[in-house]
N, C-alpha and C. Protein backbone atom coordinates (compact mmCIF):
# COMPACT_ATOMS: atom_id res chain seq x y z
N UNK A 1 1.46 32.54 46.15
CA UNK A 1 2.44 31.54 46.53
C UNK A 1 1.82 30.15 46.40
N UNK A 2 2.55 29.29 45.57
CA UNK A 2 2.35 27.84 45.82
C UNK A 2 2.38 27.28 46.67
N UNK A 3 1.69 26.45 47.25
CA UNK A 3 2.01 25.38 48.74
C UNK A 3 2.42 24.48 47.60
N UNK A 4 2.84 23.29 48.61
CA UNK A 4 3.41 21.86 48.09
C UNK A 4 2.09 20.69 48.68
N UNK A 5 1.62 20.20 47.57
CA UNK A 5 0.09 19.04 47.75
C UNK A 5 1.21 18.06 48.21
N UNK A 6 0.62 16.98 49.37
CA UNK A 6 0.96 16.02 49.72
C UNK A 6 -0.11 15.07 49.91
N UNK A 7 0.14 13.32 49.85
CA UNK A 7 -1.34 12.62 50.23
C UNK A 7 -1.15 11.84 51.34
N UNK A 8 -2.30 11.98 52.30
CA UNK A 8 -2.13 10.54 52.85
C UNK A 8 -2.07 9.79 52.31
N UNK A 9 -1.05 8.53 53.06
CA UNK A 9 -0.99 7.11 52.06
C UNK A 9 -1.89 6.18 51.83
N UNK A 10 -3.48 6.52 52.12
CA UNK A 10 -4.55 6.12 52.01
C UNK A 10 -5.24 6.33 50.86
N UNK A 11 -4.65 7.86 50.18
CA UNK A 11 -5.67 8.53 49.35
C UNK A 11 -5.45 7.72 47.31
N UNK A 12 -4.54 6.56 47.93
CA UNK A 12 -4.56 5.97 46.54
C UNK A 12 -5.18 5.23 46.47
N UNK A 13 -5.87 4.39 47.86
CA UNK A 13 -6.52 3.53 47.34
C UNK A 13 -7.86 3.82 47.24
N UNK A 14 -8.08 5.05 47.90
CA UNK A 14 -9.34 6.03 47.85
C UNK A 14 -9.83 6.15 46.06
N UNK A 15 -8.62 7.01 45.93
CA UNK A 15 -8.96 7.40 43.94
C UNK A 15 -9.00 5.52 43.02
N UNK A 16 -8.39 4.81 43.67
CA UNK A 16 -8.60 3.03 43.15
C UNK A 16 -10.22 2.75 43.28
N UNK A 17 -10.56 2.83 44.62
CA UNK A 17 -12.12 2.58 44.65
C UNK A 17 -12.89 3.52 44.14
N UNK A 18 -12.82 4.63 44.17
CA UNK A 18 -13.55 5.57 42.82
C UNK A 18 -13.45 5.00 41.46
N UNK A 19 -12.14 4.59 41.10
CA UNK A 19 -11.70 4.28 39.83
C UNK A 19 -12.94 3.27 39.34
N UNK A 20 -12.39 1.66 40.70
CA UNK A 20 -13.20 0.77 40.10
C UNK A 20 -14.98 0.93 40.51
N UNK A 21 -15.19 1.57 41.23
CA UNK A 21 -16.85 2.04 41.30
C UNK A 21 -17.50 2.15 40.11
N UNK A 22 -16.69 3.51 39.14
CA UNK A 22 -17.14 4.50 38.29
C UNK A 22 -17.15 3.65 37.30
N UNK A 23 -16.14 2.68 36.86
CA UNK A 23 -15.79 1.48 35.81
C UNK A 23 -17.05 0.86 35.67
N UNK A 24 -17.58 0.59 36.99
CA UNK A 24 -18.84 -0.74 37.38
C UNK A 24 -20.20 -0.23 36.35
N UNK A 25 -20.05 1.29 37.04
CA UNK A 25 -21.95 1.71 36.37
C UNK A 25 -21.59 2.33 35.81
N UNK A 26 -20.49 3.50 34.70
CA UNK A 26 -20.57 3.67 33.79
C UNK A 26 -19.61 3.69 32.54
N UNK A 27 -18.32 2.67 33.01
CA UNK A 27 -17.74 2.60 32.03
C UNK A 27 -16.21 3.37 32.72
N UNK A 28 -15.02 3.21 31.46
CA UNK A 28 -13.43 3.56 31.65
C UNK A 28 -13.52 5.12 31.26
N UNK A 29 -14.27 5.60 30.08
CA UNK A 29 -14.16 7.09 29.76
C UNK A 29 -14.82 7.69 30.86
N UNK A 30 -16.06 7.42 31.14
CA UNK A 30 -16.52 8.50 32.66
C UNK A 30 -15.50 8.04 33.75
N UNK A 31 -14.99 7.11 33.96
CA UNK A 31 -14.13 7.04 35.11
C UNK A 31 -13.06 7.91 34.97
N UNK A 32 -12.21 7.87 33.67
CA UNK A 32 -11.41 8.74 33.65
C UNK A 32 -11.94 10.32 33.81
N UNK A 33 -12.90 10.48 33.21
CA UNK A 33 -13.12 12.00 33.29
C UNK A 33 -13.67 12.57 34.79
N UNK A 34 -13.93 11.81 35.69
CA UNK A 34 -14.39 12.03 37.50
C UNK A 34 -12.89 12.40 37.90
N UNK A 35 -12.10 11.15 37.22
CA UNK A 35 -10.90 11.32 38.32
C UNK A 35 -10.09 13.06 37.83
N UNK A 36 -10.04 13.44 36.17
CA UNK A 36 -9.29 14.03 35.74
C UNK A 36 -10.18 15.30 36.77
N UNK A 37 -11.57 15.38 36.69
CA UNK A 37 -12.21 16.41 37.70
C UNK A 37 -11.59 16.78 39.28
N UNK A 38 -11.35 15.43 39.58
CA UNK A 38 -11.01 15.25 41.04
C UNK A 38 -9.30 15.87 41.40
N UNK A 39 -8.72 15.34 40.08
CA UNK A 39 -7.21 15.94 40.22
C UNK A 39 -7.36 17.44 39.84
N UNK A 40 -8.12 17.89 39.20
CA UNK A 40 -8.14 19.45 38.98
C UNK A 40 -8.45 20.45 40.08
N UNK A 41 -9.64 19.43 40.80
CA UNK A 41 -10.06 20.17 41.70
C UNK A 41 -8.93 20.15 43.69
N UNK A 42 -8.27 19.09 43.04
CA UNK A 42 -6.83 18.86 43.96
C UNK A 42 -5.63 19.81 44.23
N UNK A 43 -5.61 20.19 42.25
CA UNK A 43 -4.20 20.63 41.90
C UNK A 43 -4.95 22.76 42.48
N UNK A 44 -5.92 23.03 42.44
CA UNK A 44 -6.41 24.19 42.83
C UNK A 44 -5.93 24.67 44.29
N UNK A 45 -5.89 23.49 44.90
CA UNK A 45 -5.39 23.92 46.57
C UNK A 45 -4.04 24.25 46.56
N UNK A 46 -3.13 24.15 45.14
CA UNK A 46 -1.88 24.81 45.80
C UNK A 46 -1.82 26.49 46.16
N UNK A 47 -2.94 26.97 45.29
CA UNK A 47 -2.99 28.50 45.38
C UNK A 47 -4.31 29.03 46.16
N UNK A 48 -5.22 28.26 46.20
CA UNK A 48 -6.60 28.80 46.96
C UNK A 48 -6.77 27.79 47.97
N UNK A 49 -5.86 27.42 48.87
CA UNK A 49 -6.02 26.40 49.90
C UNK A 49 -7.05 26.48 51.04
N UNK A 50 -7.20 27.91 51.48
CA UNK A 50 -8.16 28.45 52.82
C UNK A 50 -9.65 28.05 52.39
N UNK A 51 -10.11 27.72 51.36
CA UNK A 51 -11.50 27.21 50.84
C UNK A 51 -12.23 26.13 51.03
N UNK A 52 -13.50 26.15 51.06
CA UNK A 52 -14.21 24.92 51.43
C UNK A 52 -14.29 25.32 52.91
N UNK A 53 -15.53 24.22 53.51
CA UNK A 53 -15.68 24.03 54.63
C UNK A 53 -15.30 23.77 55.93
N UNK A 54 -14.48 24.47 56.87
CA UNK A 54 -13.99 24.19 57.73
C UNK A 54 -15.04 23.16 58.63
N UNK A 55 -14.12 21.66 59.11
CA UNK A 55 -14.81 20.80 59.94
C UNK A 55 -13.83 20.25 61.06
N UNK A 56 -13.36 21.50 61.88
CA UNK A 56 -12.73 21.36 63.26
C UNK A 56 -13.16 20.17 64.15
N UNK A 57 -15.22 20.41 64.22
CA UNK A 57 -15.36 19.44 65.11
C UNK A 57 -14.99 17.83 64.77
N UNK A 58 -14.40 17.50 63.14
CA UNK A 58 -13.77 16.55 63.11
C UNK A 58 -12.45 15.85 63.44
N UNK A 59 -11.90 17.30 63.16
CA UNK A 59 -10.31 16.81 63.37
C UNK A 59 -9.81 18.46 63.05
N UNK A 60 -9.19 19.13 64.05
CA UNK A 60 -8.69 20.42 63.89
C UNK A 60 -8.30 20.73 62.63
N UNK A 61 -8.10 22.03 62.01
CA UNK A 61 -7.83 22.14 60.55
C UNK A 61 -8.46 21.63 59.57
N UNK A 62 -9.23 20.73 60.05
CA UNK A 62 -10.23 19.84 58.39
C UNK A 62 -10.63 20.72 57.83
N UNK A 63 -10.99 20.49 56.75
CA UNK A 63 -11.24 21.22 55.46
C UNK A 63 -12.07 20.40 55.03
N UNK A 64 -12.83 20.44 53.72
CA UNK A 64 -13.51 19.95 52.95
C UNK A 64 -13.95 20.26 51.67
N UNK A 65 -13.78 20.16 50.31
CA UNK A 65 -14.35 20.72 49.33
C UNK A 65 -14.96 19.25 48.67
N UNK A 66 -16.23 19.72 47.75
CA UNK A 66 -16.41 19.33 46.25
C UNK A 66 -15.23 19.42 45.39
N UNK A 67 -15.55 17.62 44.79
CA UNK A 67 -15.12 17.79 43.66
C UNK A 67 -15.51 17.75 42.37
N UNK A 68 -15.91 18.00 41.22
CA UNK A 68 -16.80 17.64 40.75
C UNK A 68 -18.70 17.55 41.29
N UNK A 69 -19.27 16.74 40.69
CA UNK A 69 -20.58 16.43 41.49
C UNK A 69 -21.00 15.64 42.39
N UNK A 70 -20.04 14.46 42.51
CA UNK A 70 -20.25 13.28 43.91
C UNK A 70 -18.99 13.19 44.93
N UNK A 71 -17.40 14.16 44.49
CA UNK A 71 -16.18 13.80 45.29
C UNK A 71 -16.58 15.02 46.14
N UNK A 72 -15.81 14.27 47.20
CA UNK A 72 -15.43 15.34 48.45
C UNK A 72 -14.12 14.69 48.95
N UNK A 73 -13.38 16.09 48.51
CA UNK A 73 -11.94 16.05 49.24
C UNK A 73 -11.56 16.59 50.44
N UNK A 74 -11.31 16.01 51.93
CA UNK A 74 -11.13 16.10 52.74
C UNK A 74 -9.50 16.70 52.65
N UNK A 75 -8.90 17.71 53.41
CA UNK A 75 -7.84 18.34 53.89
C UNK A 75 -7.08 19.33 55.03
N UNK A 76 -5.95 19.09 55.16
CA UNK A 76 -5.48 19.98 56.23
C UNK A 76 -4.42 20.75 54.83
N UNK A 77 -4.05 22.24 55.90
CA UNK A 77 -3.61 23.08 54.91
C UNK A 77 -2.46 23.24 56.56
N UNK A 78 -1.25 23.33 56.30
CA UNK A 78 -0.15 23.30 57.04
C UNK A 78 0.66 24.95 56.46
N UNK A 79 0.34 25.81 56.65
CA UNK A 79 0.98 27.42 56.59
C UNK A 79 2.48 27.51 56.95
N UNK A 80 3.41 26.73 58.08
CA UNK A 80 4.73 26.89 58.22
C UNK A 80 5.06 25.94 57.42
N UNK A 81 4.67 25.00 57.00
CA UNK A 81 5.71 24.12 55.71
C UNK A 81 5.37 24.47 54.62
N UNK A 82 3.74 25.07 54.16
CA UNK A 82 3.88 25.70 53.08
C UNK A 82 3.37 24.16 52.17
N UNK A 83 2.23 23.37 52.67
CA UNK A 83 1.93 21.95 52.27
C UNK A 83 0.56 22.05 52.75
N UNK A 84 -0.45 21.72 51.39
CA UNK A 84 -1.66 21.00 51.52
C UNK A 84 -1.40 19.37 51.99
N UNK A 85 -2.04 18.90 52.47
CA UNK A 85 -2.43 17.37 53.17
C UNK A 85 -3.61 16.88 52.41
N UNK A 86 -3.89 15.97 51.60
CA UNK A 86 -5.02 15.73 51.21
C UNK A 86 -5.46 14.24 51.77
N UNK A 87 -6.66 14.25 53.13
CA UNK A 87 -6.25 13.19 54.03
C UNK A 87 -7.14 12.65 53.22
N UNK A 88 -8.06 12.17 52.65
CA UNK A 88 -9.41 11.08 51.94
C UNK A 88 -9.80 12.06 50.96
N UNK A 89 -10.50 11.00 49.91
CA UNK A 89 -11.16 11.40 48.69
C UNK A 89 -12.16 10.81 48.75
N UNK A 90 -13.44 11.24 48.75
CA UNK A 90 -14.71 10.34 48.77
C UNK A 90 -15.68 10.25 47.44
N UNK A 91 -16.40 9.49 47.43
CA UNK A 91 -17.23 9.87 45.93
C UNK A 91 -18.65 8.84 46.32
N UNK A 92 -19.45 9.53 45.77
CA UNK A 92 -21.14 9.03 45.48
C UNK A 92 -21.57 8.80 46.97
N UNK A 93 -21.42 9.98 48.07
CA UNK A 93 -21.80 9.66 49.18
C UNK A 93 -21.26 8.71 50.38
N UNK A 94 -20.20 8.01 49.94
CA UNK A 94 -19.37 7.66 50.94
C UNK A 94 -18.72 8.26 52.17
N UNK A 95 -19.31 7.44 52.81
CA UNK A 95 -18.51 8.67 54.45
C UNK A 95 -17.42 9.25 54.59
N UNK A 96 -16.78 10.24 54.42
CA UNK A 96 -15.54 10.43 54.35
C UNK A 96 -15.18 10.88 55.74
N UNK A 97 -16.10 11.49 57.08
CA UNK A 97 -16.15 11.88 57.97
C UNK A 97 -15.46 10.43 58.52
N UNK A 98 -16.26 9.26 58.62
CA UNK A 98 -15.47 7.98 58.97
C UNK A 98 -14.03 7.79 58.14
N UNK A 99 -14.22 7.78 57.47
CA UNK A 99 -12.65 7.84 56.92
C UNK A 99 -11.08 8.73 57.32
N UNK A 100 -12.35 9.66 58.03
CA UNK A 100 -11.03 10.47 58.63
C UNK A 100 -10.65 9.81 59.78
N UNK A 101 -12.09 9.71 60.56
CA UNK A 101 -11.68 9.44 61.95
C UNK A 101 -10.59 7.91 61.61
N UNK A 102 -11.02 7.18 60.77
CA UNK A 102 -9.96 5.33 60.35
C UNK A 102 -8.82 5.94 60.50
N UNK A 103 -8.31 7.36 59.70
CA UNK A 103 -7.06 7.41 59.49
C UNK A 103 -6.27 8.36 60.88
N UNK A 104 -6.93 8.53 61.66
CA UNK A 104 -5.97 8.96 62.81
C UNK A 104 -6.58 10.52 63.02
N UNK A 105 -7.55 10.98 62.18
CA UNK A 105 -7.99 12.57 62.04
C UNK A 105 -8.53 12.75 63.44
């Protein structure tokens, strides 16, 4: 069964500062190819959602996977609506643990 991916309204400007990071030190083609990693490894949670690291003591339900080699996608997985949550996207070591707690996690 498919769930339905949803984002926090944070997580665009999340994949923006990845965007322009990746632009800085190595250019528009590796930027594109992190992010196309990052959406692949996004679009996977509609069918294997229970994966990755459970991090309760952050915020009940957290989740966590790799994306690629430097993203970490933070998530809640919602079973009666049948909807991934994808609350932050982090990349090259950026706190994403703070990022949860910014957004209300």
């Amino acid at each position: 069964m498919n769930y339905r991916i949803k984002f926090h309204p944070l997580v665009a400007r999340d994949l923006d500062t990845i965007a322009k990071a990746i632009i800085d030190y190595a250019g528009p083609d590796i930027a594109a190819r992190k992010l196309a990693e990052i959406e692949a490894a996004v679009a996977t949670l509609k069918t294997t959602l229970h994966k990755g690291s459970t991090r309760d003591e952050i915020a009940s339900g957290l989740r966590a996977i790799p994306a690629g080699r430097k993203a970490v996608i933070a998530f809640l997985v919602d079973d009666n609506a049948k909807e991934v949550l994808i609350y932050a996207i982090t990349y090259g070591g950026a706190d994403w643990i703070a990022r949860i707690g910014a957004r209300g996690g």
